[in-house]
C-alpha atoms as a PDB file:
ATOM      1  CA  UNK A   1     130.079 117.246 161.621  1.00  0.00           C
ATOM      2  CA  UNK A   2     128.101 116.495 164.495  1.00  0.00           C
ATOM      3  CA  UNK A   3     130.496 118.612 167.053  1.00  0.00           C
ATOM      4  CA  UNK A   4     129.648 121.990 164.997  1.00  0.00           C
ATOM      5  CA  UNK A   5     126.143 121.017 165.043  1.00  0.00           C
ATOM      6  CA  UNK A   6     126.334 120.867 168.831  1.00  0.00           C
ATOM      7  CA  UNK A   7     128.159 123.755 169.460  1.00  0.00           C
ATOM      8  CA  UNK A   8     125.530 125.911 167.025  1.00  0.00           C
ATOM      9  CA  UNK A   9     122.852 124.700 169.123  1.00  0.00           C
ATOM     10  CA  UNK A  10     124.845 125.156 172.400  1.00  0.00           C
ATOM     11  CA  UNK A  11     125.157 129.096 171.010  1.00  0.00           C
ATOM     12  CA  UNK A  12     121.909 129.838 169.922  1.00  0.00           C
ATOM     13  CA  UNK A  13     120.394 128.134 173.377  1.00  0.00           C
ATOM     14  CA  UNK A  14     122.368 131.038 175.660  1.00  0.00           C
ATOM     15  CA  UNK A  15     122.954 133.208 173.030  1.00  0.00           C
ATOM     16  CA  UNK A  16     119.469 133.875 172.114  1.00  0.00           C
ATOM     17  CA  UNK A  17     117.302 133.730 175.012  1.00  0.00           C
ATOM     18  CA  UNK A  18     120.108 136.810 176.490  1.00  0.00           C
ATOM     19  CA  UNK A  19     119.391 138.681 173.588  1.00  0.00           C
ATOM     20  CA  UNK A  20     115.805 138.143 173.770  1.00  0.00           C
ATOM     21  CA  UNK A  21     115.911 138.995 177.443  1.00  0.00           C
ATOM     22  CA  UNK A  22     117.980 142.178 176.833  1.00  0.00           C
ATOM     23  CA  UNK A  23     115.436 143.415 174.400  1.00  0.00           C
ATOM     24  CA  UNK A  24     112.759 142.596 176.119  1.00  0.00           C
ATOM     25  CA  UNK A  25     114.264 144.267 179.012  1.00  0.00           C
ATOM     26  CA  UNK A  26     114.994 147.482 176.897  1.00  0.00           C
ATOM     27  CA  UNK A  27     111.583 148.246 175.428  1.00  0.00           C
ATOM     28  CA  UNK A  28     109.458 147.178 178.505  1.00  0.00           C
ATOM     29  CA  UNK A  29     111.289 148.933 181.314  1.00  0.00           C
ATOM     30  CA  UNK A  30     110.386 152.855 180.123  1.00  0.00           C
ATOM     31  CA  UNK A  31     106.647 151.513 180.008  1.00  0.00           C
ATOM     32  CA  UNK A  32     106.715 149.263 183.368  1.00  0.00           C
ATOM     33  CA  UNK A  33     108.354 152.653 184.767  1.00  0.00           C
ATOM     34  CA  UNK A  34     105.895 155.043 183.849  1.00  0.00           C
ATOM     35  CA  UNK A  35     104.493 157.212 186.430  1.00  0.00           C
ATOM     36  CA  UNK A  36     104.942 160.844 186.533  1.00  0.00           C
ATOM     37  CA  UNK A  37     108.569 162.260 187.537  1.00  0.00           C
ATOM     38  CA  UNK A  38     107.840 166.082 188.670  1.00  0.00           C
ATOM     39  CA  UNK A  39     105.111 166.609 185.986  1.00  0.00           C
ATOM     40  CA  UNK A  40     104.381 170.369 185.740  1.00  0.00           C
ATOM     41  CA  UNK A  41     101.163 170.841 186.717  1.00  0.00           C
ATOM     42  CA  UNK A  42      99.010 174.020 187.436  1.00  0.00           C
ATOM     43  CA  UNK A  43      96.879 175.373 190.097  1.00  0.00           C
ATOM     44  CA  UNK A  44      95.133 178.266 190.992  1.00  0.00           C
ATOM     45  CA  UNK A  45      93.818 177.738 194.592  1.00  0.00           C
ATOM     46  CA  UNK A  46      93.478 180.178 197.883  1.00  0.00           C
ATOM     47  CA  UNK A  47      97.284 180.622 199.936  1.00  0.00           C
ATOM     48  CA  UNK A  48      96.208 178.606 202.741  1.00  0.00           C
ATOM     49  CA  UNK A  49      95.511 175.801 200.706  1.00  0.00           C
ATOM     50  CA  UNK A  50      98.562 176.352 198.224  1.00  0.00           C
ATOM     51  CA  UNK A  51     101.142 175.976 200.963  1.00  0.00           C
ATOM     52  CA  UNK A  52      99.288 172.358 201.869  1.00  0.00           C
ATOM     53  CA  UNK A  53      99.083 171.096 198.414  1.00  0.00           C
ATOM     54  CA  UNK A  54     102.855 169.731 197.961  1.00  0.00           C
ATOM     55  CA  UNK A  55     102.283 167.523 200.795  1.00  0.00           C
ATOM     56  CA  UNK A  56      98.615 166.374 199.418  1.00  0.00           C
ATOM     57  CA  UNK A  57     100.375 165.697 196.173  1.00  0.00           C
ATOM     58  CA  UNK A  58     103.215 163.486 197.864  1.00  0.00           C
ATOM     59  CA  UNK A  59     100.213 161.352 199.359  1.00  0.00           C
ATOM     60  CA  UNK A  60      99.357 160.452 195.655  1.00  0.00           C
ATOM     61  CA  UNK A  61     102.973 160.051 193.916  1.00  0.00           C
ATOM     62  CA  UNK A  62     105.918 161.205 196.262  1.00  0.00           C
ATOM     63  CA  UNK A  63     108.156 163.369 193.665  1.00  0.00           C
ATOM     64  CA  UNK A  64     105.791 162.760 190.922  1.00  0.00           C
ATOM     65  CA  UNK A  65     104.197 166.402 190.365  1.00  0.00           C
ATOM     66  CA  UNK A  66     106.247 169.785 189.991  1.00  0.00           C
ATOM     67  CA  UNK A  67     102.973 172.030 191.155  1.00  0.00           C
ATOM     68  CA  UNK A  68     103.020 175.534 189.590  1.00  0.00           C
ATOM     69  CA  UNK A  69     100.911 179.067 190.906  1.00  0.00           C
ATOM     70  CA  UNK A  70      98.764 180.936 189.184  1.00  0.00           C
ATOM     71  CA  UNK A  71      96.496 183.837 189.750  1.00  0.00           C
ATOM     72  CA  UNK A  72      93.484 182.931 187.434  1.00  0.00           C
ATOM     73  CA  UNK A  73      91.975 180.034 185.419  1.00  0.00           C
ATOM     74  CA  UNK A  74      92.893 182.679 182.438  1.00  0.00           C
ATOM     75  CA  UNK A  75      96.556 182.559 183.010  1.00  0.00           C
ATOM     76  CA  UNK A  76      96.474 178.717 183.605  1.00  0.00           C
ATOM     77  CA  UNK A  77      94.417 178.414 180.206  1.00  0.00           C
ATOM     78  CA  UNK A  78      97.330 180.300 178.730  1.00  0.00           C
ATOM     79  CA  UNK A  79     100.064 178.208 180.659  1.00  0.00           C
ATOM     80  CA  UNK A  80      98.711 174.779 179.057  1.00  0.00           C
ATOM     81  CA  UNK A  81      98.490 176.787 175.608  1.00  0.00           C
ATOM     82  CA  UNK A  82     102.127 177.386 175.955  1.00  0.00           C
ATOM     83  CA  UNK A  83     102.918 174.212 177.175  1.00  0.00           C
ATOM     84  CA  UNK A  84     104.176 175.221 180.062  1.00  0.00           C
ATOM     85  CA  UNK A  85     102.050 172.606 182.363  1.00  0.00           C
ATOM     86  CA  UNK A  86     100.086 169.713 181.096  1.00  0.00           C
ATOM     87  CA  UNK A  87      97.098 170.733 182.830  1.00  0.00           C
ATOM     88  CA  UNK A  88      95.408 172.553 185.569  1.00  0.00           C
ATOM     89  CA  UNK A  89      93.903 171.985 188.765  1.00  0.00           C
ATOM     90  CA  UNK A  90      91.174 175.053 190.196  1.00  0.00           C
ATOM     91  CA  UNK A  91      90.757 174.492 193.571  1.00  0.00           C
ATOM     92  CA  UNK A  92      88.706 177.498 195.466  1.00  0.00           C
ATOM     93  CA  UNK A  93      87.726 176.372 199.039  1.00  0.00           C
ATOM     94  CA  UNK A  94      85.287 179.027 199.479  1.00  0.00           C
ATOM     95  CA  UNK A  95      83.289 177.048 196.461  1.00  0.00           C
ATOM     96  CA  UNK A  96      84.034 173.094 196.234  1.00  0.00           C
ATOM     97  CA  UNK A  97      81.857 172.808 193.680  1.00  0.00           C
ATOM     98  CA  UNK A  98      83.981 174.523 191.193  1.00  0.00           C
ATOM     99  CA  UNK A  99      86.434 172.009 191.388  1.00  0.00           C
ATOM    100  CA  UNK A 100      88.065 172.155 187.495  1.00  0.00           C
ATOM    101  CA  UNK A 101      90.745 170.049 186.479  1.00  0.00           C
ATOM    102  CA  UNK A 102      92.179 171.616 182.984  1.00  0.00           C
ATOM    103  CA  UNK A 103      93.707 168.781 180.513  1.00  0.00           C
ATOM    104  CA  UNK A 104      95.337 168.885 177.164  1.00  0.00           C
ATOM    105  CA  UNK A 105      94.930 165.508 175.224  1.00  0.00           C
ATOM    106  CA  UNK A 106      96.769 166.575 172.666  1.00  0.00           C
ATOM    107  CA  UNK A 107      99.558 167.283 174.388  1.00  0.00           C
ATOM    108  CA  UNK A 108      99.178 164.039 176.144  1.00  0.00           C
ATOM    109  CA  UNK A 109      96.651 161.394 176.277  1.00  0.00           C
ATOM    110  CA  UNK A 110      97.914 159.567 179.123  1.00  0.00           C
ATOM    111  CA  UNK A 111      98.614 162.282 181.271  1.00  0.00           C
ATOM    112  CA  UNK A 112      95.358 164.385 180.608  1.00  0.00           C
ATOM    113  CA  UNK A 113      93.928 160.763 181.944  1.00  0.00           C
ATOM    114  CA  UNK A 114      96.025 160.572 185.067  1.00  0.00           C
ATOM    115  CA  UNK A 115      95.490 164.535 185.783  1.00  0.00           C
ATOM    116  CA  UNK A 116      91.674 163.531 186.082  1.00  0.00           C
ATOM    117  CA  UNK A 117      92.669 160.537 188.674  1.00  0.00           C
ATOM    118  CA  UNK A 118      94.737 163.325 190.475  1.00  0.00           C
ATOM    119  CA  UNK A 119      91.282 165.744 190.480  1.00  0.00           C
ATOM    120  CA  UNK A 120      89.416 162.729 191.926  1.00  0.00           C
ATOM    121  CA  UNK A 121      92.225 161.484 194.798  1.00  0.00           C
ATOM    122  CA  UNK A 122      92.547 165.229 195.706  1.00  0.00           C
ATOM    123  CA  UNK A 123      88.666 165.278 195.803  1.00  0.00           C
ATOM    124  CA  UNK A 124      88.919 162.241 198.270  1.00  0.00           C
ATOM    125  CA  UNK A 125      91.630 163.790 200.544  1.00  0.00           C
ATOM    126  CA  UNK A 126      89.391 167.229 200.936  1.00  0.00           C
ATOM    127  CA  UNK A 127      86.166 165.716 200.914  1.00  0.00           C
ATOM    128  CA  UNK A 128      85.882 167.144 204.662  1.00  0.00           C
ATOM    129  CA  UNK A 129      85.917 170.768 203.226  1.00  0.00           C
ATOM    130  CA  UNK A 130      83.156 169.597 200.892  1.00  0.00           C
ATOM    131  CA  UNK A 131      85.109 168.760 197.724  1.00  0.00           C
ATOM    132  CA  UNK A 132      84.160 165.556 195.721  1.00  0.00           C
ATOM    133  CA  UNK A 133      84.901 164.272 192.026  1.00  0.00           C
ATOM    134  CA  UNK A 134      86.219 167.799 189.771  1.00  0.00           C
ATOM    135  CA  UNK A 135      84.259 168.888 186.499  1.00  0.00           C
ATOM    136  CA  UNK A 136      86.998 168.115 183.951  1.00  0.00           C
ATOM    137  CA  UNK A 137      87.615 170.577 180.666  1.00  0.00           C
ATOM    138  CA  UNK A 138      89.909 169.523 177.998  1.00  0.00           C
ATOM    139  CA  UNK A 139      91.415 173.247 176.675  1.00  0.00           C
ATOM    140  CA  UNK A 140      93.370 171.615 173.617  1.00  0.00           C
ATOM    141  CA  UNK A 141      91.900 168.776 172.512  1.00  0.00           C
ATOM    142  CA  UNK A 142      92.970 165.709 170.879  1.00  0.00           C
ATOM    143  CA  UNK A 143      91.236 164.962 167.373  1.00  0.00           C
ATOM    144  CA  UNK A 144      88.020 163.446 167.700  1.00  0.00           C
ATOM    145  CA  UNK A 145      89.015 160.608 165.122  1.00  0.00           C
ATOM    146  CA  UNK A 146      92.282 159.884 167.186  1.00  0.00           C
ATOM    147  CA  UNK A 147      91.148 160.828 170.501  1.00  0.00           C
ATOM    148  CA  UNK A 148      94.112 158.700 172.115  1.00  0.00           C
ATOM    149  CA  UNK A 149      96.619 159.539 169.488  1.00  0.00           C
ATOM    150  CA  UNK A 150      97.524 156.096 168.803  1.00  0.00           C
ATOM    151  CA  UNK A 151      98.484 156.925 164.744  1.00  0.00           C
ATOM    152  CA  UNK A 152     101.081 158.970 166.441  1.00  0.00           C
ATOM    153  CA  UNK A 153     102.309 156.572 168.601  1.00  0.00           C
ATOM    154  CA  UNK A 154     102.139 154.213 165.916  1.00  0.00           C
ATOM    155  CA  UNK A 155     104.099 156.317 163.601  1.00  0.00           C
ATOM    156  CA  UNK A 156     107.696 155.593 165.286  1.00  0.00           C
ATOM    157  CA  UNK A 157     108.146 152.679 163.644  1.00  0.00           C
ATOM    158  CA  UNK A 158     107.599 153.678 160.140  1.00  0.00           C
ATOM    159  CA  UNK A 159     109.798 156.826 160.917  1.00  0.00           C
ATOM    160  CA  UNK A 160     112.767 155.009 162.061  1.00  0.00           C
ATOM    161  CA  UNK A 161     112.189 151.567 158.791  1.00  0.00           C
ATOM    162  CA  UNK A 162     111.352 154.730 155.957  1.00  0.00           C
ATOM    163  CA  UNK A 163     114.711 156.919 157.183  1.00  0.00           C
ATOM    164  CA  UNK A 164     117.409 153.389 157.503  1.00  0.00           C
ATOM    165  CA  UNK A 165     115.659 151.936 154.198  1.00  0.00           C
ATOM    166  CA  UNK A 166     116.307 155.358 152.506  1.00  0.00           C
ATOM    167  CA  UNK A 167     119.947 155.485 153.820  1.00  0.00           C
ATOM    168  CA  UNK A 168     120.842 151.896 152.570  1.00  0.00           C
ATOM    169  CA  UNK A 169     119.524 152.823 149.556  1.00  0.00           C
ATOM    170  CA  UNK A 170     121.286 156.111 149.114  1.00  0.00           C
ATOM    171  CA  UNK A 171     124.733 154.945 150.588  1.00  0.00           C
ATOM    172  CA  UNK A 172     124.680 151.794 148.577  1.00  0.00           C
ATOM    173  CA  UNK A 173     123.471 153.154 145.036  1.00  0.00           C
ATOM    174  CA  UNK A 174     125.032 156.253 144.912  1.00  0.00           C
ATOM    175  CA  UNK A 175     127.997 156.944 145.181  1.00  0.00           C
ATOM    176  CA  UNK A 176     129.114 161.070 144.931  1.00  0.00           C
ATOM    177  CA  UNK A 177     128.261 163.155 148.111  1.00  0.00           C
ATOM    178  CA  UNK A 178     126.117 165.706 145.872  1.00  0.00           C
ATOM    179  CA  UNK A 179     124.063 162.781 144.730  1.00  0.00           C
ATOM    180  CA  UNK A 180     124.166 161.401 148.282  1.00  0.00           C
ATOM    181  CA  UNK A 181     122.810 164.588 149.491  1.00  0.00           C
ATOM    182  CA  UNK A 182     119.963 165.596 146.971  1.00  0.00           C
ATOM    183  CA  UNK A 183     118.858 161.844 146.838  1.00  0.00           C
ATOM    184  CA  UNK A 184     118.375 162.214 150.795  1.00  0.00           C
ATOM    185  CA  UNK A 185     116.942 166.335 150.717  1.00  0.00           C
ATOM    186  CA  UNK A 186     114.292 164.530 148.410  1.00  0.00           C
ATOM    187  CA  UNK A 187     113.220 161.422 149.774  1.00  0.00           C
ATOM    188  CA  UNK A 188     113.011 163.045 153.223  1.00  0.00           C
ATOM    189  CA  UNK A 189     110.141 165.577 152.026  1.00  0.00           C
ATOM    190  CA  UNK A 190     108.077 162.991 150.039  1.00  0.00           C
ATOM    191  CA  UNK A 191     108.114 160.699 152.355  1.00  0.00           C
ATOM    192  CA  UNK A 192     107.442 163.107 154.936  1.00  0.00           C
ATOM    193  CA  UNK A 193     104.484 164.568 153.001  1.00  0.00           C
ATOM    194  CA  UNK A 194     103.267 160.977 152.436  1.00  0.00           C
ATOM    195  CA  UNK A 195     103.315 159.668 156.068  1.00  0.00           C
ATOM    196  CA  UNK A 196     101.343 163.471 157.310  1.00  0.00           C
ATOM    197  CA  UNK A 197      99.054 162.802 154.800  1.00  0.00           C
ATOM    198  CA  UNK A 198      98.592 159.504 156.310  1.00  0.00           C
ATOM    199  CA  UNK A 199      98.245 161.190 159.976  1.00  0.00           C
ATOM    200  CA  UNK A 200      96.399 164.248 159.283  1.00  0.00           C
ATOM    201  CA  UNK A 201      93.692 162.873 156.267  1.00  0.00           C
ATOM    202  CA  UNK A 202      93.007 158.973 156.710  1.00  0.00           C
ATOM    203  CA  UNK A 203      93.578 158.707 160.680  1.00  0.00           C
ATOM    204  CA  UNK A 204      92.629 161.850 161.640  1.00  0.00           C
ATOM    205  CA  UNK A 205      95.452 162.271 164.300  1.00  0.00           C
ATOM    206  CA  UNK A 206      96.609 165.662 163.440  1.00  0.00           C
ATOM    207  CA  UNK A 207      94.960 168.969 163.189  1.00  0.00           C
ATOM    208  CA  UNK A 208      96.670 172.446 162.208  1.00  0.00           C
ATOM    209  CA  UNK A 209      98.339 172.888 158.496  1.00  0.00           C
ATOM    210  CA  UNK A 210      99.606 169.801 156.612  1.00  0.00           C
ATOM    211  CA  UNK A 211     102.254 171.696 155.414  1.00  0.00           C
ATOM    212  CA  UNK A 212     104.033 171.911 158.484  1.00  0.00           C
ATOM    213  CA  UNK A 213     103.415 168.965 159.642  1.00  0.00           C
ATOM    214  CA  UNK A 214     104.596 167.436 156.686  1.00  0.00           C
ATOM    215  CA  UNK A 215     107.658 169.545 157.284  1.00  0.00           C
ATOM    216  CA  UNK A 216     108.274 168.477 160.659  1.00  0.00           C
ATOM    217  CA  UNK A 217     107.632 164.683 159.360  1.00  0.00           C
ATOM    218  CA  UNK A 218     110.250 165.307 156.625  1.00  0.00           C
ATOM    219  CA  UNK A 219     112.978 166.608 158.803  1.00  0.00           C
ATOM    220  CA  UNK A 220     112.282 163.305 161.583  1.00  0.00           C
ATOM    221  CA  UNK A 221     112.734 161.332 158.125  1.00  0.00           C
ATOM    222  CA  UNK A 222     115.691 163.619 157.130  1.00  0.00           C
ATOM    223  CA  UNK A 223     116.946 162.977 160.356  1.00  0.00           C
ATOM    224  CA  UNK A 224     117.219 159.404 161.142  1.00  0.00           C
ATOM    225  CA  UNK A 225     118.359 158.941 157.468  1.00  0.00           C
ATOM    226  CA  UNK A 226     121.072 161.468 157.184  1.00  0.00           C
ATOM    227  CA  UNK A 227     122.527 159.865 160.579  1.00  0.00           C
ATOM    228  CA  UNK A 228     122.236 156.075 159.124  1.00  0.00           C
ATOM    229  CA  UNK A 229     123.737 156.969 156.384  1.00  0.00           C
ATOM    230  CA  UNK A 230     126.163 159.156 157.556  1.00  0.00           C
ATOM    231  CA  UNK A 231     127.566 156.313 159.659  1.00  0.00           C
ATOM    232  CA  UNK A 232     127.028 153.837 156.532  1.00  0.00           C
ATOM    233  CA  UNK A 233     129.030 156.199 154.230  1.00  0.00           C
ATOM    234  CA  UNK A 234     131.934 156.080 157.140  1.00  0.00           C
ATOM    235  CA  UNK A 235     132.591 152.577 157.983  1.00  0.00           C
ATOM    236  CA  UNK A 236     130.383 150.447 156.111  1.00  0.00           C
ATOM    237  CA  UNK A 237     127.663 148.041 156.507  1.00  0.00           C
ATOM    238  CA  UNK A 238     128.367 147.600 160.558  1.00  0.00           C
ATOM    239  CA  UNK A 239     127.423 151.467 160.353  1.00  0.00           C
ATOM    240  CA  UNK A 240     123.924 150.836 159.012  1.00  0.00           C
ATOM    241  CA  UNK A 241     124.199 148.246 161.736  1.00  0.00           C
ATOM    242  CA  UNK A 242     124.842 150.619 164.817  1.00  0.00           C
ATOM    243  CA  UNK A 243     122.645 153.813 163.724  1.00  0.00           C
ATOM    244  CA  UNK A 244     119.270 151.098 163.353  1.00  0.00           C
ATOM    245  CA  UNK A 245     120.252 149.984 166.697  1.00  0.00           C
ATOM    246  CA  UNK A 246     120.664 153.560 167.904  1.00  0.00           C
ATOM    247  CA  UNK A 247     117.063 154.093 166.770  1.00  0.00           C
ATOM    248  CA  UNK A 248     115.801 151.223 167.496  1.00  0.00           C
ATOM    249  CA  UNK A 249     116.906 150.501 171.171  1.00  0.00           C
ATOM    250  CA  UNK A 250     117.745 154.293 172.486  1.00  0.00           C
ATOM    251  CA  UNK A 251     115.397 156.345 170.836  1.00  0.00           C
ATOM    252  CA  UNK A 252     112.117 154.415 170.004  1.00  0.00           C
ATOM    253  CA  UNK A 253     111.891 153.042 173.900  1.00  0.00           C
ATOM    254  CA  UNK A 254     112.589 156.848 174.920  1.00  0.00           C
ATOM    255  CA  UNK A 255     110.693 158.739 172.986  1.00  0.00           C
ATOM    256  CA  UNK A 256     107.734 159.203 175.228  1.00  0.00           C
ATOM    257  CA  UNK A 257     105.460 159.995 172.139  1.00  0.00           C
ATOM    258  CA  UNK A 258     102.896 158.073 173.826  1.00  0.00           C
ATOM    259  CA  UNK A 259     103.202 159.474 176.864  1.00  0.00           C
ATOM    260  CA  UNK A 260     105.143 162.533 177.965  1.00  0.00           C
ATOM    261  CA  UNK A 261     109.003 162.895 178.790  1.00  0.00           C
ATOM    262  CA  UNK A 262     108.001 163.513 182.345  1.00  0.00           C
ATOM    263  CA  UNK A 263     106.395 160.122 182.608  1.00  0.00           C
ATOM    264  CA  UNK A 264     109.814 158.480 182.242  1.00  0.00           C
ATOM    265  CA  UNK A 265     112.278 158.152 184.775  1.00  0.00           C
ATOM    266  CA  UNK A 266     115.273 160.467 184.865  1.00  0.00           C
ATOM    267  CA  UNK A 267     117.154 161.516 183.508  1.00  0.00           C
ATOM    268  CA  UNK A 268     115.725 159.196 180.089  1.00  0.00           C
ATOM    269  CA  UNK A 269     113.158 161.119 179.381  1.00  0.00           C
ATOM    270  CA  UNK A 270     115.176 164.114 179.109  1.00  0.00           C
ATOM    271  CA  UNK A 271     117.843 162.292 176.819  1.00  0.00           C
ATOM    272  CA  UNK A 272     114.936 161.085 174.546  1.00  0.00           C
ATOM    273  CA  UNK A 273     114.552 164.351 173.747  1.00  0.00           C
ATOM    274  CA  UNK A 274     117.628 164.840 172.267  1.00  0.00           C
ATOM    275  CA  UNK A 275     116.956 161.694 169.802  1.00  0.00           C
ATOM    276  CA  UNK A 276     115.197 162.171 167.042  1.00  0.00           C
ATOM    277  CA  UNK A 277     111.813 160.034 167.507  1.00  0.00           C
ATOM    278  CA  UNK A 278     111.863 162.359 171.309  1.00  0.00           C
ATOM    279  CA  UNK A 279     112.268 165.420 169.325  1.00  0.00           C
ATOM    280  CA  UNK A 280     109.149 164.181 166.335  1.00  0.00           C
ATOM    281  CA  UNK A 281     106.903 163.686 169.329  1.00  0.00           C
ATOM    282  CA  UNK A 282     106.943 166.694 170.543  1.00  0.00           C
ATOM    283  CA  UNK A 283     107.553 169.280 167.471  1.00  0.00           C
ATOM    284  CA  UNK A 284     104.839 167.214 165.604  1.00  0.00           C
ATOM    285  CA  UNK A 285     102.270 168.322 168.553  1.00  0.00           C
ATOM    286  CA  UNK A 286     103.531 171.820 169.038  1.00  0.00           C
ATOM    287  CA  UNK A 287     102.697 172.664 165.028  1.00  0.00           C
ATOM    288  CA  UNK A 288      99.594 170.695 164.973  1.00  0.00           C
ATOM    289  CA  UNK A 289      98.014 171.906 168.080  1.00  0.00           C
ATOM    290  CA  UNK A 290      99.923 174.753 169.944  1.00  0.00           C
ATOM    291  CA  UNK A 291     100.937 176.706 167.358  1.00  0.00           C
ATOM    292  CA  UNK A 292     104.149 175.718 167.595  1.00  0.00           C
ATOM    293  CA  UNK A 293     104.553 176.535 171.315  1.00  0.00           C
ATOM    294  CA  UNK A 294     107.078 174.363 173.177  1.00  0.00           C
ATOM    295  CA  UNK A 295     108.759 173.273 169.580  1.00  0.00           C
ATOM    296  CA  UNK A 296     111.802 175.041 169.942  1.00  0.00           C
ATOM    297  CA  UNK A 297     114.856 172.530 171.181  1.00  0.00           C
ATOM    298  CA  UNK A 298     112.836 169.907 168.931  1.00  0.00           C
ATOM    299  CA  UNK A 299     113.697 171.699 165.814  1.00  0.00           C
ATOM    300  CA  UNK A 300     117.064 172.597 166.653  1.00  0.00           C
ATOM    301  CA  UNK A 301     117.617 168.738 167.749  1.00  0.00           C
ATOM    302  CA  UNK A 302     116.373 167.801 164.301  1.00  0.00           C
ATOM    303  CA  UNK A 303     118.519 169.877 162.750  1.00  0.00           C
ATOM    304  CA  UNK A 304     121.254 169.278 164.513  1.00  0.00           C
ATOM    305  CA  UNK A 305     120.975 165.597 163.542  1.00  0.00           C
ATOM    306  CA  UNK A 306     120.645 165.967 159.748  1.00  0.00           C
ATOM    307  CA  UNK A 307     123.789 168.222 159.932  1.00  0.00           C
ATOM    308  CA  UNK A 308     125.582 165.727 162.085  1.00  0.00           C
ATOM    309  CA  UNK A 309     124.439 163.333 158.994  1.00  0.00           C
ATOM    310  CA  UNK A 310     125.286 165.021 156.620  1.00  0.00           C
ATOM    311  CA  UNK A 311     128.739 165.863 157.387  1.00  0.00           C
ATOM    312  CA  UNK A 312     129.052 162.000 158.070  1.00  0.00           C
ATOM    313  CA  UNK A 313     127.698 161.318 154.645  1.00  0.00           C
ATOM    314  CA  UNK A 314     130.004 164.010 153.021  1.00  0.00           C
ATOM    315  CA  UNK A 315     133.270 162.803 154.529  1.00  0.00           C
ATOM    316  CA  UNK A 316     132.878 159.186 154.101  1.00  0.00           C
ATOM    317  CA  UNK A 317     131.676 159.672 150.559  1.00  0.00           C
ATOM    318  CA  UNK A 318     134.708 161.813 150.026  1.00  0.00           C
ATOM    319  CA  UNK A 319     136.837 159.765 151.408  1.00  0.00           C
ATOM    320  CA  UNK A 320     135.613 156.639 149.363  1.00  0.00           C
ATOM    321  CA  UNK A 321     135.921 158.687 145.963  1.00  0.00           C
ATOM    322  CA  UNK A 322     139.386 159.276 147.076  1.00  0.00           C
ATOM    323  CA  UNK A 323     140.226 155.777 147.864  1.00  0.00           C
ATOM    324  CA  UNK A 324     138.845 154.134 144.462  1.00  0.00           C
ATOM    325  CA  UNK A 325     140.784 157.135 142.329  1.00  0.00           C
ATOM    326  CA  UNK A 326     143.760 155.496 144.329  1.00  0.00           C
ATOM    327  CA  UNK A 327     143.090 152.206 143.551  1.00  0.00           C
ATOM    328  CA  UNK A 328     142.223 152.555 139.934  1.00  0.00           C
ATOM    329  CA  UNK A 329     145.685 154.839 139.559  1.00  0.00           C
END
């Protein structure tokens, strides 16, 4: 008795703390990492400044800015509207006290912060033409209630419990692929409505119409359920097993939802993307704040993963129908 004791112990004292490390390991490292990793950023400045800035940039974060041209603060204005940069830098040298640096808070928190830091290092490096701290102007605007979007960042959690809950439950008390399926197409929208209700009305976070929102909540949900499920309804409880873990380990620490995919280093936050809690992130503030600019690979991702789901669901309910006929014959 006292030699299985020992070895139990023995286990769990290696065992353990590797797994503790490795997860530890997992979830910190994207956030220990975080700096920018060729951000886009905009500027409209004079040419014989524009052909210095790259190398003034590389004095604050070598390789961390992907600096972009434009003629006008009206066609940088549009450029953060259509997500094509996370902000803007005017920098005129004929008048250094127009210095501008052009945020977007909702599209980012974090980085709208660090673009300001950028304004005032830049204003440091010129301050022999004259140039000091920039005037800062957020063009879209994080919620007043939410200012630092932390119900969305909070939300991943409850995305990824509410979608494997729903599959367990699906996969494990149903048992036809119909059922399977209409169980899943309605659980994903009231949930979805629920948790967007939660968002947009008691936190604040979101802005824009529910209804999308709640859409683009519902098809997350659909998401990460249809692909637990799917995997459940093919080989079993070890299924439910690796699609939580998927989730959990690949897509959560990825996900950049409170941050921005450029933040991370590459190529992971270009693969979070391409996850499901990625995809949320960014679709969720493209309805809510850009009119759905910038949303288009995050609803095709979404899609593609409740398809992927579902045909995983379909098969390996199929298949067990087709095994208990054959055992009760």
């Amino acid at each position: 008795m006292q030699r299985p004791s020992a070895q139990v112990i023995l286990g769990s004292s290696l065992l353990l703390p590797l797994l503790a490390s490795t997860l530890l390991y997992i979830f910190a490292w994207p956030a220990v990492n975080t700096k920018p990793h060729r951000l886009p950023v905009g500027f409209v400045t004079a040419p014989t400044l524009e052909t210095r800035l790259p190398r003034l940039l590389d004095q604050i974060q070598e390789g961390g800015f992907e600096p972009r041209f434009y003629q006008s603060e009206v066609d940088a204005r549009i450029a953060i509207q259509k997500r094509e940069v996370y902000g803007a830098l005017l920098i005129d040298p004929a008048t250094p006290s127009d210095f501008t640096v052009l945020t977007a808070s909702a599209a980012s928190p974090t980085v709208a912060q660090l673009l300001t830091g950028i304004g005032n290092s830049l204003g440091a490096l010129l301050s022999a033409a004259g140039f000091s701290s920039p005037k800062v102007n957020d063009v879209v605007a994080a919620t007043p209630s939410d200012p630092r979007q932390a119900g969305l960042s909070a939300s991943a959690l409850p995305l990824v419990l509410s979608g494997a809950i729903t599959a367990l439950l699906l996969v494990l008390g149903l048992r036809r692929p119909g059922q399977r399926v209409v169980g899943l197409g309605l659980v994903m929208l009231t949930a979805g409505m629920a948790l967007a209700a939660v968002l947009q009305y008691v936190f604040g976070t979101l802005t824009g119409s529910y209804g999308l929102n709640a859409l683009v909540t519902s098809l997350a949900i659909g998401a990460i359920a249809a692909f637990v499920a799917g995997l459940g309804a093919t080989i079993g409880m070890p299924g439910f097993g690796l699609g939580l873990a998927t989730l959990l380990l690949l897509s959560n620490p990825f996900s950049a939802i409170s941050s921005a995919p450029q933040m991370l280093p590459e190529p992971w936050g270009a693969i979070g993307q391409w996850l499901p809690l990625g995809a949320f992130g960014t679709l969720i503030r493209s309805v809510a704040f850009f009119n759905g600019e910038g949303g288009g690979q995050a609803w095709m991702v979404l899609s593609l993963w409740i398809c992927f789901g579902l045909v995983l669901v379909w098969v390996g309910s199929s298949r067990s129908a087709k095994t208990g006929q054959r055992a009760k014959a």
